[in-house]
Protein backbone atom coordinates (compact mmCIF):
# COMPACT_ATOMS: atom_id res chain seq x y z
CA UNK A 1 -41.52 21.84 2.46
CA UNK A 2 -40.99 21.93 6.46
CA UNK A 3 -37.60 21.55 7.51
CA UNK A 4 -36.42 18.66 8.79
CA UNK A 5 -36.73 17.59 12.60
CA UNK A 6 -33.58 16.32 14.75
CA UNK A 7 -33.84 14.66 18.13
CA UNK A 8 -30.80 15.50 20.34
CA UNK A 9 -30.27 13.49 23.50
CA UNK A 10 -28.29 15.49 26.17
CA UNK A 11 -28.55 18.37 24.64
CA UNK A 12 -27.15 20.68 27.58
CA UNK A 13 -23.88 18.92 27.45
CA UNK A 14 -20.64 19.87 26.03
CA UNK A 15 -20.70 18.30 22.55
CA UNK A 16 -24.68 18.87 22.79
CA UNK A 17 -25.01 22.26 23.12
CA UNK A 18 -23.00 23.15 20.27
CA UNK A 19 -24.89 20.15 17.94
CA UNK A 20 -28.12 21.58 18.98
CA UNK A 21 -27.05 25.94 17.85
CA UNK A 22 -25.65 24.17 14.69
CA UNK A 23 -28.48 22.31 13.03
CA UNK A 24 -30.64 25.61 13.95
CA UNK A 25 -28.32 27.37 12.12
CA UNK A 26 -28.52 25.08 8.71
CA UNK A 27 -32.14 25.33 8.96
CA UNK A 28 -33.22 22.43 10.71
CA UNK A 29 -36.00 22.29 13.37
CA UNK A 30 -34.71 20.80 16.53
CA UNK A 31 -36.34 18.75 19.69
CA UNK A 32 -34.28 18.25 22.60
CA UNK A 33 -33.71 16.50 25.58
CA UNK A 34 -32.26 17.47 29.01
CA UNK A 35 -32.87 16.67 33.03
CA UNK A 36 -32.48 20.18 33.92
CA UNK A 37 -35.60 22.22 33.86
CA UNK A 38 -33.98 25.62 33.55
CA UNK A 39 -32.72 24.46 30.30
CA UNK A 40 -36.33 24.45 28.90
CA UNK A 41 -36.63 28.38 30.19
CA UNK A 42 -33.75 29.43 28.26
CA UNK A 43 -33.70 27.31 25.20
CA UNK A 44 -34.57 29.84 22.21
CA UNK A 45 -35.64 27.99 18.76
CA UNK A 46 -35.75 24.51 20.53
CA UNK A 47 -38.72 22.16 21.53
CA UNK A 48 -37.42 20.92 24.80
CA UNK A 49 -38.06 17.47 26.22
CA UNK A 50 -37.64 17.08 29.93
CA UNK A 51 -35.87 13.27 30.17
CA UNK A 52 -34.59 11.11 32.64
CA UNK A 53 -33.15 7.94 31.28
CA UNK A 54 -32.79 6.14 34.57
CA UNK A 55 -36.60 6.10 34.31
CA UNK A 56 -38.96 4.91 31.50
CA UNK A 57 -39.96 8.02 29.17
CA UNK A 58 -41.90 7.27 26.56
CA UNK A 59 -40.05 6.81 24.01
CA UNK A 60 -42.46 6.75 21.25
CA UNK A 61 -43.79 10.14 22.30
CA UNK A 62 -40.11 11.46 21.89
CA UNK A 63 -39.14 10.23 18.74
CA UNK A 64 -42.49 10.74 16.65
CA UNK A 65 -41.70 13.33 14.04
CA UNK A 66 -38.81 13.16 13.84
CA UNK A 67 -36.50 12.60 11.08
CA UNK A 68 -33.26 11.65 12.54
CA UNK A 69 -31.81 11.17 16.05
CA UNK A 70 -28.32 12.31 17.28
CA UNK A 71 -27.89 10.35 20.64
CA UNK A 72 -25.16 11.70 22.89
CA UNK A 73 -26.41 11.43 26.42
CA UNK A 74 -25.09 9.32 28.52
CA UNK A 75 -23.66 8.85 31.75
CA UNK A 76 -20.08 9.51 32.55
CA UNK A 77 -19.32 8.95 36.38
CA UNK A 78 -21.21 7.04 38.11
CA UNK A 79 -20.92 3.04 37.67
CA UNK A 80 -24.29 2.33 39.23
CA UNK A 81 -26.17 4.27 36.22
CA UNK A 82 -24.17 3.07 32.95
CA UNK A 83 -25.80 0.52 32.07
CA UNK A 84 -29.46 1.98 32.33
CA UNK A 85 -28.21 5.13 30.53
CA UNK A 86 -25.71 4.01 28.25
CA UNK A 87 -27.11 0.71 27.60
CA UNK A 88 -31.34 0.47 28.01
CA UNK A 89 -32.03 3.72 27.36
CA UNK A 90 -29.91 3.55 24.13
CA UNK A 91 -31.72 0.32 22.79
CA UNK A 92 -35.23 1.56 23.99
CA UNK A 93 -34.55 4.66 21.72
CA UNK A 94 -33.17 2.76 18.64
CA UNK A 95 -36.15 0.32 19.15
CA UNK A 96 -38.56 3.67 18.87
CA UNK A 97 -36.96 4.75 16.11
CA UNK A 98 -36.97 1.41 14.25
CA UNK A 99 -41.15 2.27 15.18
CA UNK A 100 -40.97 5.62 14.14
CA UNK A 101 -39.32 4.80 10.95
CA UNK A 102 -36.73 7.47 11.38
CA UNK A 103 -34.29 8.01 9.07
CA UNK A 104 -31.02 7.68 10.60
CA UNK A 105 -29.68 7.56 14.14
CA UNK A 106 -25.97 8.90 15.21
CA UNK A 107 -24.98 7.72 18.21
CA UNK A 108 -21.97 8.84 20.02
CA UNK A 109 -19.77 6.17 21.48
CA UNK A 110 -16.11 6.50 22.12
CA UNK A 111 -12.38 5.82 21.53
CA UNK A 112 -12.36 4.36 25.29
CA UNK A 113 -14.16 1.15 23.67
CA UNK A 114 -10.46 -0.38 22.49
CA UNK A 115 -9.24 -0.18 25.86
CA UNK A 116 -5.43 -0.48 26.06
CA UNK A 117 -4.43 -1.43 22.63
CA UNK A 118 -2.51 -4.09 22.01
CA UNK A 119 -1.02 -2.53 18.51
CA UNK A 120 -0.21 1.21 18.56
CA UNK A 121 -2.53 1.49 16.07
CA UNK A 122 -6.16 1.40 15.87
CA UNK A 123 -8.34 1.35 13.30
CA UNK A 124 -11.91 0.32 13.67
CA UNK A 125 -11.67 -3.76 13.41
CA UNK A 126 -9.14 -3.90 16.08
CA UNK A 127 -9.77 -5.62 18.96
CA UNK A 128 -12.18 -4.13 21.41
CA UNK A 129 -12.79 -4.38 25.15
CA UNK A 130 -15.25 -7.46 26.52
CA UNK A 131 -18.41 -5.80 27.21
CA UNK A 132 -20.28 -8.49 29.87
CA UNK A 133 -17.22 -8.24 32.41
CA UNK A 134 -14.89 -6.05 33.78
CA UNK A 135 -11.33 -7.30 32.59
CA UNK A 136 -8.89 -4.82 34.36
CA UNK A 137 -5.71 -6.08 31.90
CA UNK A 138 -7.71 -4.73 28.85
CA UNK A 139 -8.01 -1.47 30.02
CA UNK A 140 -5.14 0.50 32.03
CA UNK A 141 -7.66 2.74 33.46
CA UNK A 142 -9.77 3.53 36.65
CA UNK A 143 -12.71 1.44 37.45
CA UNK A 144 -15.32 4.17 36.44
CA UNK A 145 -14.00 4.37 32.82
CA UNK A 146 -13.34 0.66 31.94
CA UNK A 147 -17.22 0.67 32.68
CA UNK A 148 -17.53 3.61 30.72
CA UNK A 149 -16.06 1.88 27.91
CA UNK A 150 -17.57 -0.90 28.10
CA UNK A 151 -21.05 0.33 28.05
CA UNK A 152 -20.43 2.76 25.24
CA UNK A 153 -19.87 -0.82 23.21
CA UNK A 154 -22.49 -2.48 24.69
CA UNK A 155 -24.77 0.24 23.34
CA UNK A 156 -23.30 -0.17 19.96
CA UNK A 157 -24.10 -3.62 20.27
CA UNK A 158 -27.41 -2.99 21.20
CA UNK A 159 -28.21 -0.88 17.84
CA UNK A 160 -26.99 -3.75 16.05
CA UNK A 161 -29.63 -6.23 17.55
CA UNK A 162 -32.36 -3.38 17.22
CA UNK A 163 -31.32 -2.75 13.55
CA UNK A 164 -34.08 -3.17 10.67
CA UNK A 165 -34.61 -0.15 8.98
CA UNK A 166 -33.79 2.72 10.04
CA UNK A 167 -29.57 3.84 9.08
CA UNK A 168 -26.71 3.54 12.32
CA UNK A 169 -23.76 5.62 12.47
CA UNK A 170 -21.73 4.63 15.22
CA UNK A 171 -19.13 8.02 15.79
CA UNK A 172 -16.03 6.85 18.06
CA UNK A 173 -14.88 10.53 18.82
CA UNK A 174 -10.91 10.64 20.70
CA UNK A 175 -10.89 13.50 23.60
CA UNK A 176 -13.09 16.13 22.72
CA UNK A 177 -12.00 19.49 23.10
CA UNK A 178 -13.05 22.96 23.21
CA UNK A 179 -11.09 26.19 23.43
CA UNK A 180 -11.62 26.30 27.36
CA UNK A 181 -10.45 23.05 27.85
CA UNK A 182 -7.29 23.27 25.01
CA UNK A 183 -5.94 26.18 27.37
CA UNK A 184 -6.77 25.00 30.75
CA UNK A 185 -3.10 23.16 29.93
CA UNK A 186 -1.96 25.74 32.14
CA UNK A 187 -3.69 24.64 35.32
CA UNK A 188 -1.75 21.38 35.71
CA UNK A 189 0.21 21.05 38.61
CA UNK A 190 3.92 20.85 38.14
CA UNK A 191 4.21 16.90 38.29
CA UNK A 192 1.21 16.46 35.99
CA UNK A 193 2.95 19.01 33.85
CA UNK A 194 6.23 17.45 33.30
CA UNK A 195 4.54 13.65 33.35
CA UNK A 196 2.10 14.20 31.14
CA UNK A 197 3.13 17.00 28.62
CA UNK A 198 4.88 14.33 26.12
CA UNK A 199 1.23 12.74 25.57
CA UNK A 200 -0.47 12.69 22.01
CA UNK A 201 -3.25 14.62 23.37
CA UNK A 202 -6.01 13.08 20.80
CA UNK A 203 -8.00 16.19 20.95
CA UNK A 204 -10.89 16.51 18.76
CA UNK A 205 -12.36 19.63 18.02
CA UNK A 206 -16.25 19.97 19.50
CA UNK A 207 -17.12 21.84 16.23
CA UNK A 208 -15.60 19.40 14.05
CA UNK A 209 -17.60 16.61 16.49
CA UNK A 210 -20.70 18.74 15.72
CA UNK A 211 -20.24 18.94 11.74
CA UNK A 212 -19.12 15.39 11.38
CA UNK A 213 -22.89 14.44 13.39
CA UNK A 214 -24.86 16.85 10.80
CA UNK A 215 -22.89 15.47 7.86
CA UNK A 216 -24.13 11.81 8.71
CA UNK A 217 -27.68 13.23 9.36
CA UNK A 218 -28.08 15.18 6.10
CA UNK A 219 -26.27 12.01 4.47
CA UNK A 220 -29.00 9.46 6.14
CA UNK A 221 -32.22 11.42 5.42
CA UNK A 222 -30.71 11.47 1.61
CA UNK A 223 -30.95 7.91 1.79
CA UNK A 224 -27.28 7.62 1.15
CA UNK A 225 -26.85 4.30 2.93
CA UNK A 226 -28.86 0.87 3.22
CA UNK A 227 -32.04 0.77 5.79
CA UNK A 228 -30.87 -1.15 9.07
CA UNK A 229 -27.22 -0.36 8.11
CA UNK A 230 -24.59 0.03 11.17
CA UNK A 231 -21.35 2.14 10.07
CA UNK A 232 -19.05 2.61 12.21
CA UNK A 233 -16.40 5.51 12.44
CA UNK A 234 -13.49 6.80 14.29
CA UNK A 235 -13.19 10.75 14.74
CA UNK A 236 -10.00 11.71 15.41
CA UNK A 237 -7.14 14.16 13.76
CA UNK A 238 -4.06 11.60 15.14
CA UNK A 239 -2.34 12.63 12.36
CA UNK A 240 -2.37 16.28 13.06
CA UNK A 241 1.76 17.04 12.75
CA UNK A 242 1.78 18.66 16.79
CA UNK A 243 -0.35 16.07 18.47
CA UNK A 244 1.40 16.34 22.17
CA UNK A 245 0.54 18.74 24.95
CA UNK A 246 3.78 20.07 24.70
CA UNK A 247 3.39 21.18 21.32
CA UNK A 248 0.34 23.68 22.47
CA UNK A 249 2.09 24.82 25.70
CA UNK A 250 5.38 25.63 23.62
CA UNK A 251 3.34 28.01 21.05
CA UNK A 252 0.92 28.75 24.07
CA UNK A 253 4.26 30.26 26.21
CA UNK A 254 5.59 32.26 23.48
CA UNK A 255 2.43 34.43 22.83
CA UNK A 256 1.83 34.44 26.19
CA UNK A 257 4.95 34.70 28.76
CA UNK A 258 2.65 32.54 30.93
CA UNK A 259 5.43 29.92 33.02
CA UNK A 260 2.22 27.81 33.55
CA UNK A 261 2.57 27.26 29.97
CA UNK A 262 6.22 25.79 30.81
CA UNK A 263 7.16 23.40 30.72
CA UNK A 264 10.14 19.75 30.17
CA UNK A 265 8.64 17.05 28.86
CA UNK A 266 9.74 13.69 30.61
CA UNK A 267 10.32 10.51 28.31
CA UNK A 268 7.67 8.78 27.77
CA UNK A 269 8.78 5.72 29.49
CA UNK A 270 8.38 7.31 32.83
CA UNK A 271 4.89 8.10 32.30
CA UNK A 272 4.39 4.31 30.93
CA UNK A 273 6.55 2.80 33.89
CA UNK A 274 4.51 4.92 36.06
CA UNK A 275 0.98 3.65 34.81
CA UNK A 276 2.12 -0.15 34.72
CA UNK A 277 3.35 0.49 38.71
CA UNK A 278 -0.53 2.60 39.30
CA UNK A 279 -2.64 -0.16 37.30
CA UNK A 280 -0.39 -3.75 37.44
CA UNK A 281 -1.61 -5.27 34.82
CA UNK A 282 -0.47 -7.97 32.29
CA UNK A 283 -0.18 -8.93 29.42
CA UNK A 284 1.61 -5.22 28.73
CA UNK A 285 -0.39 -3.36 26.50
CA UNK A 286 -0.89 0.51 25.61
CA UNK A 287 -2.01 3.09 27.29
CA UNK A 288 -4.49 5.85 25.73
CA UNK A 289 -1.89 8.42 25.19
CA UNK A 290 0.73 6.14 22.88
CA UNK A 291 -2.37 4.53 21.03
CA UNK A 292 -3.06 5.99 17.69
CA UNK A 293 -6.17 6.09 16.20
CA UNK A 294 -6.92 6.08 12.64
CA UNK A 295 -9.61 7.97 10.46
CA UNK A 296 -8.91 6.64 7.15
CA UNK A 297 -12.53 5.39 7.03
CA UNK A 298 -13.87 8.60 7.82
CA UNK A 299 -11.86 10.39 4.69
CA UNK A 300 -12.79 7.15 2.45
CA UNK A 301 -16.85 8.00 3.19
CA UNK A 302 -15.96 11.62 1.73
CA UNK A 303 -15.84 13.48 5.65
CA UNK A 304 -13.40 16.20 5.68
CA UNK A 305 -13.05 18.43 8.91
CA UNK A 306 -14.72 21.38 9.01
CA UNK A 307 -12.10 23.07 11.03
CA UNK A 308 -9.26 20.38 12.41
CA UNK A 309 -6.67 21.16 15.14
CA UNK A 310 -5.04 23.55 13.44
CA UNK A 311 -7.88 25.96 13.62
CA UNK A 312 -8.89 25.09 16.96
CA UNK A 313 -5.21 26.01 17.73
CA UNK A 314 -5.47 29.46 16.25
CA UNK A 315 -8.88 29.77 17.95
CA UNK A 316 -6.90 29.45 21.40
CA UNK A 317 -3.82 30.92 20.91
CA UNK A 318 -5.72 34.13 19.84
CA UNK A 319 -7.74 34.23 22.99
CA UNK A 320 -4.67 33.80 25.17
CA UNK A 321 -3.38 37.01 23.23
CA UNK A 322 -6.74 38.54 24.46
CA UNK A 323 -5.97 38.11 28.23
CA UNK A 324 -2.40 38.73 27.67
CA UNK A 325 -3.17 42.41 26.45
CA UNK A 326 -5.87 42.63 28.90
CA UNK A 327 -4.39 41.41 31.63
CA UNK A 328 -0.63 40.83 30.88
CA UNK A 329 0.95 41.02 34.45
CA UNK A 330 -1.42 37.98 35.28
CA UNK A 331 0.00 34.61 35.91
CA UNK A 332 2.97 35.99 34.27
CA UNK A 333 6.16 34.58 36.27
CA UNK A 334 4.38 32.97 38.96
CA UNK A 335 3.43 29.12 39.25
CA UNK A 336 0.10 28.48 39.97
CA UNK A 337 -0.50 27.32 44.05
């Protein structure tokens, strides 16, 4: 019996790349998408799909064949493009699919669609951002990512108006992280270091990111949930027991020597007194980094990370011993210009 086929939207991004080398490695065949041509040279095991969702792709020619879709591109920066990338192009692919009659479709939305909490803790029927208009107290953030947010939700809300038979997982990942980006800690300038280094971090592991998408594939082509379903999931580790940048830079100096890694954590309230002076905003809410956000219905649908923070943690701290015996008079003593 041929294996089965997975569509992968942005599949030369971050979270992508790894999604992409991880279904080939479980056996499944793999189509994917990217705007970069060079991508399609290099690609080894993967039918490449050259796509720009600012334009109008054919959709149906993308999706036939396949057997599930795992939908992570999207547009990060630039306000002018969200809503034809994160919104259009996400409904004109569900509406394929629906077509198609693929199995199951995992898209990747994010935590930034709560805004600034008004609880602490989130869980996901709390209250989420209003996705038609930009309303700066819901969000203590920059312009760019309250329109982020908000079109990450409005493309949720588009699968749900699209939805008739084919099964929605809606993934909500926190900050995804991967070892690169856990260490790079130790670029931070000395103000962001001592503002910032209290923060619950919400970092995510990309391979956990990666497993938890497969899971829900494998899970939908089972025909473990109802046709036209929409689930919807947080993926985070907030309850990891050393959640705070602090927490890595402290285990990150002693293996190390590194000063970068060193660091005094201010109290929180200056960092909160110093986002209510950048963003002045009311009603008071909370920002990202005191939120919390909760997975419980993640471990109640049977999901158990494949590696969690503590691994990733190990992961890092072992390559920092690398460089250190490689290279152990570098950055060693010396603050970073």
């Amino acid at each position: 019996m041929p294996a089965n086929t997975v569509l992968v939207t942005g599949a030369t991004g971050r979270i992508g790349r790894i999604v992409a080398a991880d279904l080939l490695e479980r056996g499944y065949r793999v189509r994917a998408t990217t705007s970069r041509p060079r991508a399609i040279d290099e690609g080894k095991g993967v039918d490449w799909r050259k796509v720009d969702f600012l334009g109008n792709p054919n959709y149906d020619d993308l999706v036939a064949g396949c057997d599930a879709i795992i939908h992570l591109a999207a547009e990060l920066g630039k306000k002018d493009r969200m809503k034809q990338v994160n919104v259009q192009a996400t409904r004109a692919l569900a509406a394929a699919a629906e077509r198609a009659n693929v199995a199951v479709f995992c898209y990747a939305s994010s935590v930034s669609v709560y805004g600034s909490g008004r609880s602490v803790n989130v869980d996901e029927e709390s209250e989420v951002l209003t996705p038609d208009r930009d309303v700066r107290s819901e969000y203590w953030a920059l312009d760019y990512v309250r329109e982020y947010g908000r079109t990450k939700l409005a493309g949720e809300l588009a699968l749900r108006d699209v939805a008739k038979k084919v099964r929605y997982v809606i993934l909500r990942p926190a900050v995804v992280v991967d070892i690169s980006q856990m260490i790079s800690v130790r670029d931070w300038n000395p103000v962001k270091r001592m503002l910032a280094a209290h923060r619950h971090a919400h970092h995510i592991y990309v391979g956990d990111v990666s497993d938890a998408l497969i899971w829900f594939v494998c899970r939908g082509i089972a025909g473990q949930s109802q046709p036209g379903s929409v689930s919807v999931y947080n993926l985070a580790e907030d309850d990891y027991p050393a959640p705070r940048h602090v927490d890595f830079m402290r285990k990150a100096f002693a293996v190390t020597g590194d000063q970068r890694f060193r660091t005094v954590a201010f109290p929180w309230i200056a960092d909160w007194l110093h986002d209510f002076l950048r963003f002045r905003t009311l009603p008071l809410r909370s920002p990202l980094w005191r939120m919390r956000f909760s997975n419980e219905r993640l471990k109640a649908a049977g999901y158990r990370f494949r590696f969690g923070m503590a691994k990733a943690e190990e992961l890092a701290l072992g390559q920092l011993r690398l460089e250190a015996h490689h290279r152990p008079q570098q950055g060693l003593g010396e603050e970073p210009a």
